[in-house]
N, C-alpha and C. Protein backbone atom coordinates (compact mmCIF):
# COMPACT_ATOMS: atom_id res chain seq x y z
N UNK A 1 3.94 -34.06 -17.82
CA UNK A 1 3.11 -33.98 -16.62
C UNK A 1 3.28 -32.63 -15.92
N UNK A 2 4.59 -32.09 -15.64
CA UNK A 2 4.90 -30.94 -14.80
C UNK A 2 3.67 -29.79 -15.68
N UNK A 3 4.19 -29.68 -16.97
CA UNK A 3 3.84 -28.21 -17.64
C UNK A 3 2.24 -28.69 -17.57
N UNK A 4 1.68 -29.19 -17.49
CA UNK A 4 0.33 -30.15 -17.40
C UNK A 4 -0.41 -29.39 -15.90
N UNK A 5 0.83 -30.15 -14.90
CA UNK A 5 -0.02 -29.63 -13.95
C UNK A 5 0.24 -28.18 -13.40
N UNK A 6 1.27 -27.65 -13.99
CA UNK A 6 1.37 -26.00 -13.90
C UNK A 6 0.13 -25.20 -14.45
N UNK A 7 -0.20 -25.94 -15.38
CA UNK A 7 -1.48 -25.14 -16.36
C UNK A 7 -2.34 -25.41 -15.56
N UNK A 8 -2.62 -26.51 -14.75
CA UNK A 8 -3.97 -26.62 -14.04
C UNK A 8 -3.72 -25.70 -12.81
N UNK A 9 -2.71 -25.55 -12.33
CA UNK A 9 -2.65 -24.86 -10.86
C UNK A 9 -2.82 -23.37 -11.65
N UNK A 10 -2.51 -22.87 -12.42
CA UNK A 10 -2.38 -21.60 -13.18
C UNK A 10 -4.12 -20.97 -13.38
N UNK A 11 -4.87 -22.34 -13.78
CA UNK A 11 -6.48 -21.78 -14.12
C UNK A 11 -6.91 -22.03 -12.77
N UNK A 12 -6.73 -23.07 -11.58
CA UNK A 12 -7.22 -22.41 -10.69
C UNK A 12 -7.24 -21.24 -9.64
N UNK A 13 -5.85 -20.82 -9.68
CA UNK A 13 -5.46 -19.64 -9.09
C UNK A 13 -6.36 -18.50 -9.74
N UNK A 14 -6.20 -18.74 -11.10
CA UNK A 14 -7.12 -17.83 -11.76
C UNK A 14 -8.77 -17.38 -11.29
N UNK A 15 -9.17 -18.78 -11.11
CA UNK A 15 -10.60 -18.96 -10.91
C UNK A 15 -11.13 -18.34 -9.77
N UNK A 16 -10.26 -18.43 -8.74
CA UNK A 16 -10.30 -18.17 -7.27
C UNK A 16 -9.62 -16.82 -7.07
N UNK A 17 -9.46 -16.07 -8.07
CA UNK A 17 -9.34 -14.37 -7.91
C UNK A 17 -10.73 -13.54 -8.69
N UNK A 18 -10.97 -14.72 -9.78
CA UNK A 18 -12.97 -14.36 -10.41
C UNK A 18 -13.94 -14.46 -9.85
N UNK A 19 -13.89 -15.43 -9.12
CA UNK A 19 -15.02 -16.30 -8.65
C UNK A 19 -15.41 -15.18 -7.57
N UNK A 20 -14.74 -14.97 -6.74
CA UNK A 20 -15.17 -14.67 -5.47
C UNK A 20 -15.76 -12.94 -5.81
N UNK A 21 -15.14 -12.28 -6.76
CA UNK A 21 -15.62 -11.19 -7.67
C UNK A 21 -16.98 -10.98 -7.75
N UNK A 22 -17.12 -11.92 -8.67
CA UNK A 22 -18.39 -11.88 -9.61
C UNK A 22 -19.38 -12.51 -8.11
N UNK A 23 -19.00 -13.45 -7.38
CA UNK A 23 -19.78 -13.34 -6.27
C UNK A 23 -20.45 -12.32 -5.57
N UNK A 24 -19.62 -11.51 -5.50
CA UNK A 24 -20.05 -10.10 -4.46
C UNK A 24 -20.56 -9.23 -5.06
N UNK A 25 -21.08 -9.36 -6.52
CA UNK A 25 -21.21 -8.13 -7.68
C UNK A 25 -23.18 -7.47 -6.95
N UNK A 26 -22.98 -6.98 -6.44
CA UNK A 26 -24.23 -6.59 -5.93
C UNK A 26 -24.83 -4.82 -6.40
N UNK A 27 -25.47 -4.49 -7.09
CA UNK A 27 -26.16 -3.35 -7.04
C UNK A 27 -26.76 -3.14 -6.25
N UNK A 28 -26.19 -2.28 -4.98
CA UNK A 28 -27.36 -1.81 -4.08
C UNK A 28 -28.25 -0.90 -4.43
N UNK A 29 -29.72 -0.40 -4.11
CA UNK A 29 -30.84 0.01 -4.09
C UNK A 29 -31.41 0.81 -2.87
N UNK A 30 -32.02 1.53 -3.04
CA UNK A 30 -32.68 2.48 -2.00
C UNK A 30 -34.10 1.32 -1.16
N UNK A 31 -34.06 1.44 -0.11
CA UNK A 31 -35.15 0.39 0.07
C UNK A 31 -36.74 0.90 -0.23
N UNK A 32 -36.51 2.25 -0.66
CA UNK A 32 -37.96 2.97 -1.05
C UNK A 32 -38.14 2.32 -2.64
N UNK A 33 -37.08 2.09 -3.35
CA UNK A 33 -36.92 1.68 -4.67
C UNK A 33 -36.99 0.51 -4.63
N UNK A 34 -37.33 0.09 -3.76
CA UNK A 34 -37.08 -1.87 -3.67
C UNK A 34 -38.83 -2.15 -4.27
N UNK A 35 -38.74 -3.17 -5.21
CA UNK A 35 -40.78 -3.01 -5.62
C UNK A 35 -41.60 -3.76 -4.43
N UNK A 36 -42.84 -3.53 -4.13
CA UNK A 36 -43.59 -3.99 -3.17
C UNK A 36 -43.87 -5.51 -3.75
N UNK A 37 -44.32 -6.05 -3.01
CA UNK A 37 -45.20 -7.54 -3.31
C UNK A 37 -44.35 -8.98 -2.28
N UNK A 38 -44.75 -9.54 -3.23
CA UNK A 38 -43.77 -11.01 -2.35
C UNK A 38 -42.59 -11.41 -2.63
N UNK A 39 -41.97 -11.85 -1.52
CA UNK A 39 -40.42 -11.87 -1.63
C UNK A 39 -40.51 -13.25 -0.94
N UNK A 40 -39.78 -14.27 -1.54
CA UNK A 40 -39.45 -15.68 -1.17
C UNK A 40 -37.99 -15.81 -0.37
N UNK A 41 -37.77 -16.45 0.64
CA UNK A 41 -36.17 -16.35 0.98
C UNK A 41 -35.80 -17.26 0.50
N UNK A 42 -34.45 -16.71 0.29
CA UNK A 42 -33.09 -17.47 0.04
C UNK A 42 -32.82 -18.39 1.08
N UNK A 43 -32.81 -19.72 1.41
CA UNK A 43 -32.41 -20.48 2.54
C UNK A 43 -30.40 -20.43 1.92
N UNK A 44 -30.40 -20.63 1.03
CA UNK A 44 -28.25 -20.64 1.07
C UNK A 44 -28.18 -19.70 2.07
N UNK A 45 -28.43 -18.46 2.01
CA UNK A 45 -27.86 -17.52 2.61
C UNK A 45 -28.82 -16.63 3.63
N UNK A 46 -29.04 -17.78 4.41
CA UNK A 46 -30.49 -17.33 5.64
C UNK A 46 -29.95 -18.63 6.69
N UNK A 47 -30.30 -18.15 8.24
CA UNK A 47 -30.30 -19.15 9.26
C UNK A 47 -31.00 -18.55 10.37
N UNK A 48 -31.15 -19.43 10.97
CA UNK A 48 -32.24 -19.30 12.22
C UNK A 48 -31.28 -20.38 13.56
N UNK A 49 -30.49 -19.86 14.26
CA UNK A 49 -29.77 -20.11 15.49
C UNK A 49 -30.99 -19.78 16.68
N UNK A 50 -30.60 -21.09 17.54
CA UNK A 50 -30.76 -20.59 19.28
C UNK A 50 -29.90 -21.06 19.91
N UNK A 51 -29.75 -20.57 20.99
CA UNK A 51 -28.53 -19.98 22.35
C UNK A 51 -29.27 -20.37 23.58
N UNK A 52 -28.78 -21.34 24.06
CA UNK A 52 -29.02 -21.86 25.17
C UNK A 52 -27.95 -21.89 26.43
N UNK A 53 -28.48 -21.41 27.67
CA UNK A 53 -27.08 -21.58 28.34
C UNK A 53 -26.85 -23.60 29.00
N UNK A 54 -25.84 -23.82 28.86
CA UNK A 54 -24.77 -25.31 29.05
C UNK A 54 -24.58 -25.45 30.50
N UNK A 55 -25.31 -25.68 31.64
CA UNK A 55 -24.83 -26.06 33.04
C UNK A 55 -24.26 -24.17 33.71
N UNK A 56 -24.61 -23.19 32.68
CA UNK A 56 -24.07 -22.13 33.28
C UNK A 56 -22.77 -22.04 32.90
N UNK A 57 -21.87 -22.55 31.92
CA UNK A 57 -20.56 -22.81 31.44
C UNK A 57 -20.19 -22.01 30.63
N UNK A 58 -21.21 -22.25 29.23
CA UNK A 58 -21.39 -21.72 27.81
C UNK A 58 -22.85 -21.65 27.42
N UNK A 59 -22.78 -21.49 26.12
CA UNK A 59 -24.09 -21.37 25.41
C UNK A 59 -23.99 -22.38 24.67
N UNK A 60 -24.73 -22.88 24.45
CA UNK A 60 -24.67 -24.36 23.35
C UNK A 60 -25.70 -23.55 22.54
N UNK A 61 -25.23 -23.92 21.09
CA UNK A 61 -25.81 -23.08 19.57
C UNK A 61 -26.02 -24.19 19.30
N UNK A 62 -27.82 -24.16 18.95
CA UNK A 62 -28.50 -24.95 17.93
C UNK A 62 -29.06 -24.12 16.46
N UNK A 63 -28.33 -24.51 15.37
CA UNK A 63 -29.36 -24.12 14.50
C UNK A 63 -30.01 -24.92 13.31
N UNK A 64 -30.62 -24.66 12.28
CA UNK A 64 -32.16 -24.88 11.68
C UNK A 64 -31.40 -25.26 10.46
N UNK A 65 -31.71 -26.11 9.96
CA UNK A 65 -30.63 -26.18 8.59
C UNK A 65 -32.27 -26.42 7.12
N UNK A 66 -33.36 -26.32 7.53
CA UNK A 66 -34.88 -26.75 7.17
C UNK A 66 -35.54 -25.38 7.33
N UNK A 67 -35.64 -24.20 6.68
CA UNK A 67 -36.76 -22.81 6.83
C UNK A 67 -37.18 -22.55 5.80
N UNK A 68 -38.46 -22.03 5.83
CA UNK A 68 -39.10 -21.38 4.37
C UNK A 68 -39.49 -20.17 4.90
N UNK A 69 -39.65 -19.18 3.91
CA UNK A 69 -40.19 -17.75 4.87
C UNK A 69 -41.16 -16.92 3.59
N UNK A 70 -41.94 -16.33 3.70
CA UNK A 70 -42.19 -15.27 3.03
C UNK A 70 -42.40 -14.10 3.24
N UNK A 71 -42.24 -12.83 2.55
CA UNK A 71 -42.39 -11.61 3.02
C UNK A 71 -43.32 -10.81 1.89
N UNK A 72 -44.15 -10.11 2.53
CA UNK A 72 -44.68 -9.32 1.81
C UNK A 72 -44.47 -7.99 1.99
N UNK A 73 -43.88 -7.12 1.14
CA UNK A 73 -43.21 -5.78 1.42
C UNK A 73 -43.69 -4.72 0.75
N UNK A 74 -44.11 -3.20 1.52
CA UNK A 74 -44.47 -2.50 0.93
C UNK A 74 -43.73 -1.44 1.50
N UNK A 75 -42.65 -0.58 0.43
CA UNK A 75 -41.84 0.22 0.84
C UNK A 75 -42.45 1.55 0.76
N UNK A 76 -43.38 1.70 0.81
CA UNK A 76 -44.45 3.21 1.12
C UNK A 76 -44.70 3.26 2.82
N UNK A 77 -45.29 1.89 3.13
CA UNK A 77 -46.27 1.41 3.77
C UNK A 77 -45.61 0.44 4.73
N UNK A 78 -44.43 0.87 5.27
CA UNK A 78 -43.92 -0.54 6.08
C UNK A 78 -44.23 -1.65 7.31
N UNK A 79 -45.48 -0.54 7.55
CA UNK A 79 -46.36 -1.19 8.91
C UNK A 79 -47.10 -2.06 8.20
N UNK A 80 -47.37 -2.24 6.65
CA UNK A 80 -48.24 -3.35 6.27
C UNK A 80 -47.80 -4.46 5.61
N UNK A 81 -46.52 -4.66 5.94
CA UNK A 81 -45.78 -6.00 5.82
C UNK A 81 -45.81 -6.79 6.52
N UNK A 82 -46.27 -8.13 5.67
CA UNK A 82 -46.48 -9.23 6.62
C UNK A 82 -45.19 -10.56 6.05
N UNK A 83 -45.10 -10.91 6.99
CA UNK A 83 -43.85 -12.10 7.28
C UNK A 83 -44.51 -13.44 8.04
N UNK A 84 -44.04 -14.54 7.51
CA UNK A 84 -44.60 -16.14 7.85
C UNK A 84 -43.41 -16.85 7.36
N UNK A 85 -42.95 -17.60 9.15
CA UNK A 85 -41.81 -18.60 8.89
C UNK A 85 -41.91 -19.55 9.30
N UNK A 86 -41.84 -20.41 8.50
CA UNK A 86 -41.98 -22.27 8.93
C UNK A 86 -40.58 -22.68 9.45
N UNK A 87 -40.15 -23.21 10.27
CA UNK A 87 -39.02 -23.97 10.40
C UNK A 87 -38.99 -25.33 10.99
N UNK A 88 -38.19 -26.57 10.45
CA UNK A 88 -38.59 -27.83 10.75
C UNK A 88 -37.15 -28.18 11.82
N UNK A 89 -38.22 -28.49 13.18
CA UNK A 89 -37.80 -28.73 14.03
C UNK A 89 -36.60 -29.79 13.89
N UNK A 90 -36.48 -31.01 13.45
CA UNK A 90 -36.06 -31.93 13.01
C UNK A 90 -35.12 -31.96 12.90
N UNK A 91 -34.57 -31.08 12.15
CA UNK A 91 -33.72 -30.30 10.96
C UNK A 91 -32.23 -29.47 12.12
N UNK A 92 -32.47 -29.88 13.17
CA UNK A 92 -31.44 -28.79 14.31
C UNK A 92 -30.25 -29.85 14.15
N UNK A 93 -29.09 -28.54 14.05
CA UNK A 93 -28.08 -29.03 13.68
C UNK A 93 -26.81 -28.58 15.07
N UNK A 94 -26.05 -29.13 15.84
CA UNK A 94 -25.57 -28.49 16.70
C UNK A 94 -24.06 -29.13 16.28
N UNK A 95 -23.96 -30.11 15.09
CA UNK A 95 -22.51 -30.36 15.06
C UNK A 95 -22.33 -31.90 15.60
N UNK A 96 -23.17 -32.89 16.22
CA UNK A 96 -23.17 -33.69 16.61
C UNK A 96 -24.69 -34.71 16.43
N UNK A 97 -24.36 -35.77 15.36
CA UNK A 97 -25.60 -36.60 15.21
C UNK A 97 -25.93 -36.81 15.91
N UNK A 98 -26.00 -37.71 17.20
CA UNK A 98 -26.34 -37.94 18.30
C UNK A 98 -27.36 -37.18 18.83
N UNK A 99 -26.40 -35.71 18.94
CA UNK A 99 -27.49 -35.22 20.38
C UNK A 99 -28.50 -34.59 19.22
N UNK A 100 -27.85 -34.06 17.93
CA UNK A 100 -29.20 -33.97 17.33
C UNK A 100 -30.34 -34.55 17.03
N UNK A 101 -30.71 -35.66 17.15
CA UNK A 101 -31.95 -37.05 17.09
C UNK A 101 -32.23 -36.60 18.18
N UNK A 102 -31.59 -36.70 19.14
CA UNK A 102 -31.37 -36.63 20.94
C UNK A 102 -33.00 -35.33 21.06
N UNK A 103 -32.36 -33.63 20.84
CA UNK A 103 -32.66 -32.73 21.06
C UNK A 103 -34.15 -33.03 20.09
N UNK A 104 -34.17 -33.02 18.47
CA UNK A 104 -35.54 -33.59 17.55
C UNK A 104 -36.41 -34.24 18.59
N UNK A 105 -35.80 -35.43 19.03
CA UNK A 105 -37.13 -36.29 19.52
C UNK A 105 -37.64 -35.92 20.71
N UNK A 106 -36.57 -36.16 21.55
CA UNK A 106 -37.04 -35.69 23.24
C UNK A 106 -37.63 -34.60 23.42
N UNK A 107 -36.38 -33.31 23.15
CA UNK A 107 -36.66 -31.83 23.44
C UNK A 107 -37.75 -31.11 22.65
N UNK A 108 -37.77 -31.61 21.76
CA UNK A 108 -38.80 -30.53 20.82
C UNK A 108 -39.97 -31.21 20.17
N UNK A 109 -39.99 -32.95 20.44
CA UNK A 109 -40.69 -33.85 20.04
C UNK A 109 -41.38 -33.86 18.58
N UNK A 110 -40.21 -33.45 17.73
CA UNK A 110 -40.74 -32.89 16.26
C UNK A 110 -41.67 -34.13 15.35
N UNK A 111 -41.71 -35.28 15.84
CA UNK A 111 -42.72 -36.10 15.01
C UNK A 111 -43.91 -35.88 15.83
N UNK A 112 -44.30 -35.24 16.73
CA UNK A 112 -45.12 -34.85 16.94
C UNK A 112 -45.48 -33.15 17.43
N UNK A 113 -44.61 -32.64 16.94
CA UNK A 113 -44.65 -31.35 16.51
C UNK A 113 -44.06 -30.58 14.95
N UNK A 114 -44.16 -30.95 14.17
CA UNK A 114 -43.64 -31.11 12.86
C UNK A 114 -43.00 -29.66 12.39
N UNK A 115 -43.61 -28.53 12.74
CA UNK A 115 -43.02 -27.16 12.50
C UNK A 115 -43.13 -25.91 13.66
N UNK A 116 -42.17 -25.86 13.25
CA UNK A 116 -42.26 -24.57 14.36
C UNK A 116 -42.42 -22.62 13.70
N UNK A 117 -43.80 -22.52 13.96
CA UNK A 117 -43.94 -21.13 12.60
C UNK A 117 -44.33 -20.01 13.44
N UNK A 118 -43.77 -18.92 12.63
CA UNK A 118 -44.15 -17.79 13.43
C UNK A 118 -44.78 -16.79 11.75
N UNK A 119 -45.97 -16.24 12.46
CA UNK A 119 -46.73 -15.20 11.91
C UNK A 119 -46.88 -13.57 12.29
N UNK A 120 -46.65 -13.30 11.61
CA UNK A 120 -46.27 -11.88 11.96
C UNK A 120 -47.95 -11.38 12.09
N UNK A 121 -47.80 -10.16 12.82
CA UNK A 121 -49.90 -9.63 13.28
C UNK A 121 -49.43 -7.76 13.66
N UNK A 122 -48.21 -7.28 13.85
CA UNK A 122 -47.93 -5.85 13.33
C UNK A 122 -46.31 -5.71 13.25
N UNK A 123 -46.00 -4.82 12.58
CA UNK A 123 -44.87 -4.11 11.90
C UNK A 123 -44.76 -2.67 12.73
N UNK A 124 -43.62 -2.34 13.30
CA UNK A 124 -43.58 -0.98 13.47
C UNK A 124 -42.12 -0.60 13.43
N UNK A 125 -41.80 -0.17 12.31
CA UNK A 125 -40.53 0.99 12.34
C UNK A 125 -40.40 1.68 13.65
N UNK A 126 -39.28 1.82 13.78
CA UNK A 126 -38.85 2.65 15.15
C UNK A 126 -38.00 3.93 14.04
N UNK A 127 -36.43 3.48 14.96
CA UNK A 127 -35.54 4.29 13.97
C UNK A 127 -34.92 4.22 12.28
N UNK A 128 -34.76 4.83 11.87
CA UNK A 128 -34.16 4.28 10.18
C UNK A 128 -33.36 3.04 10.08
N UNK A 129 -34.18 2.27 10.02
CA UNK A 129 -33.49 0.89 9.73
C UNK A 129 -33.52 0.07 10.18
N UNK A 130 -34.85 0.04 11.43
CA UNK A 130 -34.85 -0.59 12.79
C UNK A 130 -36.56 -0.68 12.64
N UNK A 131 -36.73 -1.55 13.67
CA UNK A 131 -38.06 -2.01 14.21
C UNK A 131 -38.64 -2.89 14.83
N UNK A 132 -39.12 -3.06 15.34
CA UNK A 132 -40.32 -4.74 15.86
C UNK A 132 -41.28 -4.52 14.83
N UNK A 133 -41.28 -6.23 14.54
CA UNK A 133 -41.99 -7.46 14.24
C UNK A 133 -42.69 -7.98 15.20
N UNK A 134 -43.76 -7.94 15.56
CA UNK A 134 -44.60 -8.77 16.67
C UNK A 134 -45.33 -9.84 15.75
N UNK A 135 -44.98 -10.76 16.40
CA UNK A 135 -46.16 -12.26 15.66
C UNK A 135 -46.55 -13.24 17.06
N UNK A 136 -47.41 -13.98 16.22
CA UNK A 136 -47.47 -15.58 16.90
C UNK A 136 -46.38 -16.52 16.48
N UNK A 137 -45.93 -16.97 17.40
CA UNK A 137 -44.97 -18.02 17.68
C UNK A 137 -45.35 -18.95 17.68
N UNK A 138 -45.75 -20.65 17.23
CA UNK A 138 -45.66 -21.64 17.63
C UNK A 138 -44.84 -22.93 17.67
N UNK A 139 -45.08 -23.06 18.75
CA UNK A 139 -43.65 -23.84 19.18
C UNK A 139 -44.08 -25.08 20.15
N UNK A 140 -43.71 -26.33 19.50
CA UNK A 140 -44.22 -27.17 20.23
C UNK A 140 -45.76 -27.52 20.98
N UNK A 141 -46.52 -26.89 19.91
CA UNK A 141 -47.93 -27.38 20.23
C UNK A 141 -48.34 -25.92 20.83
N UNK A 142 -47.97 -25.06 21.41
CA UNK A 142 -48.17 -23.94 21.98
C UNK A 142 -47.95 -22.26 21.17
N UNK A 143 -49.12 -21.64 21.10
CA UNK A 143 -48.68 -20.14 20.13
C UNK A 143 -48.64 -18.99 21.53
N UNK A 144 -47.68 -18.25 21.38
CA UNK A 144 -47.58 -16.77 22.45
C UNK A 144 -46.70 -15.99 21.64
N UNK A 145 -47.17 -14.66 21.76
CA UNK A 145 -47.06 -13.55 21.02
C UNK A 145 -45.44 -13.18 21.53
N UNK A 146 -44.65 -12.97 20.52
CA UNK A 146 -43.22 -12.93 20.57
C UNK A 146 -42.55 -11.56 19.60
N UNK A 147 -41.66 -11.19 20.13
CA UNK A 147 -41.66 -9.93 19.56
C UNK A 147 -40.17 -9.69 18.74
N UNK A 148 -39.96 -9.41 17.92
CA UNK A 148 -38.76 -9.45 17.02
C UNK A 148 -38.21 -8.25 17.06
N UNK A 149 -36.56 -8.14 17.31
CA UNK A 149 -36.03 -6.84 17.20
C UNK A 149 -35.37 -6.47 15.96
N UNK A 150 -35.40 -5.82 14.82
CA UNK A 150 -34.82 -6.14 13.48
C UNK A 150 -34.27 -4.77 12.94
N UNK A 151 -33.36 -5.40 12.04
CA UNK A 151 -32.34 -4.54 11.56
C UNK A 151 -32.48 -4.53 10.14
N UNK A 152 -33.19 -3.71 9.23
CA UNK A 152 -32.79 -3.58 8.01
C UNK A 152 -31.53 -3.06 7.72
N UNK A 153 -31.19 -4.46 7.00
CA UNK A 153 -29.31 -4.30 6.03
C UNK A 153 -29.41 -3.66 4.84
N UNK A 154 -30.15 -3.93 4.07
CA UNK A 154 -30.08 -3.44 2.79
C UNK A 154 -30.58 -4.16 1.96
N UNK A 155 -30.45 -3.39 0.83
CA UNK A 155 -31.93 -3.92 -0.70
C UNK A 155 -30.14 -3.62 -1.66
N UNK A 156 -30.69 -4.65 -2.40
CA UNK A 156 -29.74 -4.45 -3.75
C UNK A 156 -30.56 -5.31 -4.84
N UNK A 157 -29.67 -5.59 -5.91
CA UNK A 157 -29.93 -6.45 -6.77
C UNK A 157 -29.05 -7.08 -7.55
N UNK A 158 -29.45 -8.48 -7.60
CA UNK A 158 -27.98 -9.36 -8.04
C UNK A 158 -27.86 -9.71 -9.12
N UNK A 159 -26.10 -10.64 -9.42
CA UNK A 159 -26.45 -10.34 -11.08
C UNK A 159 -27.18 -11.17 -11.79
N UNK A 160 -28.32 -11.64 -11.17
CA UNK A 160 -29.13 -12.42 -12.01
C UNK A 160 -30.76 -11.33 -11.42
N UNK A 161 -30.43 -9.84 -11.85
CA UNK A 161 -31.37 -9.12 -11.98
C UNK A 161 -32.73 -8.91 -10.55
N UNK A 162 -32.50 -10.26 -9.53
CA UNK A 162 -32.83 -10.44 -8.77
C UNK A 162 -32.72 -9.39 -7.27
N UNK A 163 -34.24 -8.48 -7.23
CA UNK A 163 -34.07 -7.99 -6.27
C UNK A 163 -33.73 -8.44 -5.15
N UNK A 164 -33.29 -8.21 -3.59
CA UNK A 164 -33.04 -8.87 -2.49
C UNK A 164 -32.63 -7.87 -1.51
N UNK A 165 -33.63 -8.10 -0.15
CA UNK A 165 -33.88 -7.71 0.58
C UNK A 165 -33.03 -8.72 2.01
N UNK A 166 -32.36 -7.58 2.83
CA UNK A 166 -31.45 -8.63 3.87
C UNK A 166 -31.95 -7.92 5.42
N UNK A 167 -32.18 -9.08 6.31
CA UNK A 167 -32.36 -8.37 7.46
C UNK A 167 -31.87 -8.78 8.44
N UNK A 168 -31.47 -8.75 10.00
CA UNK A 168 -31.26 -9.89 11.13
C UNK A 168 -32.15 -9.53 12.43
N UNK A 169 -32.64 -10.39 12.61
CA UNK A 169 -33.05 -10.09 14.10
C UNK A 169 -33.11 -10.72 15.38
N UNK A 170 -33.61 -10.53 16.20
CA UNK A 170 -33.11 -11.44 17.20
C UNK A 170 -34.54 -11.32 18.27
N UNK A 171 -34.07 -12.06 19.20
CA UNK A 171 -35.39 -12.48 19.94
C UNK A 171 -35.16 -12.85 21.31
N UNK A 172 -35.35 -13.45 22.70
CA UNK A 172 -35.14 -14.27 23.47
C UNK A 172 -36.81 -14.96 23.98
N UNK A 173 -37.09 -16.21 24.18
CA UNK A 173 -38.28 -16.47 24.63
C UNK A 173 -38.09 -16.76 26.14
N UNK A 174 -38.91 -17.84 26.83
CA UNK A 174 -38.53 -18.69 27.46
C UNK A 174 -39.35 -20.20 27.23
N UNK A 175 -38.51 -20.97 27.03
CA UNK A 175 -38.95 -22.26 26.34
C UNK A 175 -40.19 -23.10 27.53
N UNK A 176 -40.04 -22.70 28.58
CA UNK A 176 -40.61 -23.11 29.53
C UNK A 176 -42.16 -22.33 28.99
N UNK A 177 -42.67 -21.77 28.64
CA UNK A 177 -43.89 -21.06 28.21
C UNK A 177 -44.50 -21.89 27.84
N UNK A 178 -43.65 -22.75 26.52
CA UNK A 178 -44.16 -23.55 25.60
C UNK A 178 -44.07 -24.95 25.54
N UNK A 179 -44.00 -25.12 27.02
CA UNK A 179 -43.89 -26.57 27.07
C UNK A 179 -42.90 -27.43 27.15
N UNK A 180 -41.36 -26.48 27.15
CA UNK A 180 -40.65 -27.43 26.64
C UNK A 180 -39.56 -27.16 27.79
N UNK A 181 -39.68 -28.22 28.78
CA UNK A 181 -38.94 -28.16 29.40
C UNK A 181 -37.82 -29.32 30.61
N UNK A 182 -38.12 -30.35 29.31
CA UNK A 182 -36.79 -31.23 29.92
C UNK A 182 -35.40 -30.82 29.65
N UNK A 183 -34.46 -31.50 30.51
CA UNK A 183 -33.17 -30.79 30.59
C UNK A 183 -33.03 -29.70 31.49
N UNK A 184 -33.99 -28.97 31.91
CA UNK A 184 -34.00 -28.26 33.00
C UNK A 184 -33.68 -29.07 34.34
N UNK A 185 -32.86 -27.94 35.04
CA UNK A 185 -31.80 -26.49 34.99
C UNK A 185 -30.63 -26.68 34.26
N UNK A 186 -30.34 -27.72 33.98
CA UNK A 186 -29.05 -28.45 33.10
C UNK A 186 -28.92 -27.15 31.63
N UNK A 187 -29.83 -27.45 31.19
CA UNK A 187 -30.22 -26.37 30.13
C UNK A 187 -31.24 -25.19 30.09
N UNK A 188 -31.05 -23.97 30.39
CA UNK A 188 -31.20 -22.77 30.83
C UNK A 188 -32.44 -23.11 30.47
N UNK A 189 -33.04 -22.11 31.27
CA UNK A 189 -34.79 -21.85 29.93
C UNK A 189 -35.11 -20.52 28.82
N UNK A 190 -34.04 -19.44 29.03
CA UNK A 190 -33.77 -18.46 28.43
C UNK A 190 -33.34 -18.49 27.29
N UNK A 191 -33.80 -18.61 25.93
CA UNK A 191 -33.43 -19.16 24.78
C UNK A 191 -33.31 -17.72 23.75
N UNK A 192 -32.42 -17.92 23.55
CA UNK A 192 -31.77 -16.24 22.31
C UNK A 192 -31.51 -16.86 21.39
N UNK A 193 -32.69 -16.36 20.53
CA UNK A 193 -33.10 -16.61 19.07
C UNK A 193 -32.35 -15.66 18.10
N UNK A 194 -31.66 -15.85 17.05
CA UNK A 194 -30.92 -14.91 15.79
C UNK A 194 -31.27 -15.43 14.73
N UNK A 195 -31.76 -14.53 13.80
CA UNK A 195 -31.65 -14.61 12.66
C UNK A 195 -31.17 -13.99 11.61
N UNK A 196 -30.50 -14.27 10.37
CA UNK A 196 -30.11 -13.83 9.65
C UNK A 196 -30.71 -14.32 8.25
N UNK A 197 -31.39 -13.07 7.34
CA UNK A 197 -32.11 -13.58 6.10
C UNK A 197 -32.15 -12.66 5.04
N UNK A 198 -31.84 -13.42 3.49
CA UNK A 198 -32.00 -12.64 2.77
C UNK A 198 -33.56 -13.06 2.04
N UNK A 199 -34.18 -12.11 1.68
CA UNK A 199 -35.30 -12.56 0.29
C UNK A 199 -35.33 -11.80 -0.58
N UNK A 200 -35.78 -12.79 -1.73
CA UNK A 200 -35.42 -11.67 -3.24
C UNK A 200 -36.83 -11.99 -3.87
N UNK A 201 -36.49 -11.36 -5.05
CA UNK A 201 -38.06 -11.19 -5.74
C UNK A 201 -37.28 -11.17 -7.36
């Protein structure tokens, strides 16, 4: 039994000095070299958080565990990229079953608001690596033009040959715009939106 389970502790020690290796094996890329067209996201390694302030205490973090996104990218041409994100309301995860049903039904009334999507309508680079995203927002039955602050991370390609494109950005609305405003003053109306996303091609 001993030499038995020495050999097993021996291949996993092993595994867990490879694994995490071959994980990170990334070829990065020039983002001018990245090819144009459509890029599908990765939901493993993508999230969509909001930040709410708690009685004025804290921030209570809700996020999206349900997104699809697409991007269309043209690294000549970056003002003519267009971006469309579905996210299912439903799907909000804060760490607690309860208030999550709680927040789905009441707050965001997702069986009768089923997605919450934003469409992108212009692109503008600022500084190297930076820009707004302006789209339509809709949210709870209501669309208003919302503006994205974003950070290009970087283009590589993984080892399954797979280009991939990473970005984060962030946002603040006010939920009160769109209708949504029980729990008020209890729960702020100033809502700071983050995202973090990769898409590959």
């Amino acid at each position: 039994m001993r030499p038995a389970l020495l050999a097993t502790l021996g291949s996993l020690a092993a595994l867990s000095l490879v694994l995490p290796a071959a994980a990170q094996e990334l070829h990065t890329i020039d983002s001018g070299a990245a090819p144009a067209g459509a890029y599908t996201l990765d939901p493993a390694h993508s999230s969509v958080t909001m930040r709410v302030s708690h009685f004025g205490l804290s921030y209570a973090t809700l996020r999206f565990d349900k997104l699809d996104a697409t991007l269309t990218y043209d690294p000549a041409h970056p003002e003519a990229s267009k971006l469309q994100v579905t996210v299912d309301p439903a799907s909000v995860d804060t760490g607690d079953e309860a208030l999550n049903r709680q927040i789905a039904t009441e707050l965001f009334e997702a069986g009768k608001y089923p997605q919450i999507r934003f469409v992108s309508t212009t692109v503008k680079p600022t500084i190297e690596g930076r820009g707004q995203v302006t789209g339509d927002l809709t949210f709870h039955g209501v669309t208003r033009p919302v503006d994205l602050d974003v950070v290009f991370n970087g283009a590589g390609q993984d080892p399954q040959h797979q280009t991939r494109l990473g970005f984060s950005a962030n946002a603040t609305i006010q939920r009160s715009q769109f209708g949504v405003t029980k729990y008020r003053p209890a729960a702020g109306d100033d809502v700071s939106v983050d995202i973090e996303v990769e898409f590959k091609k």
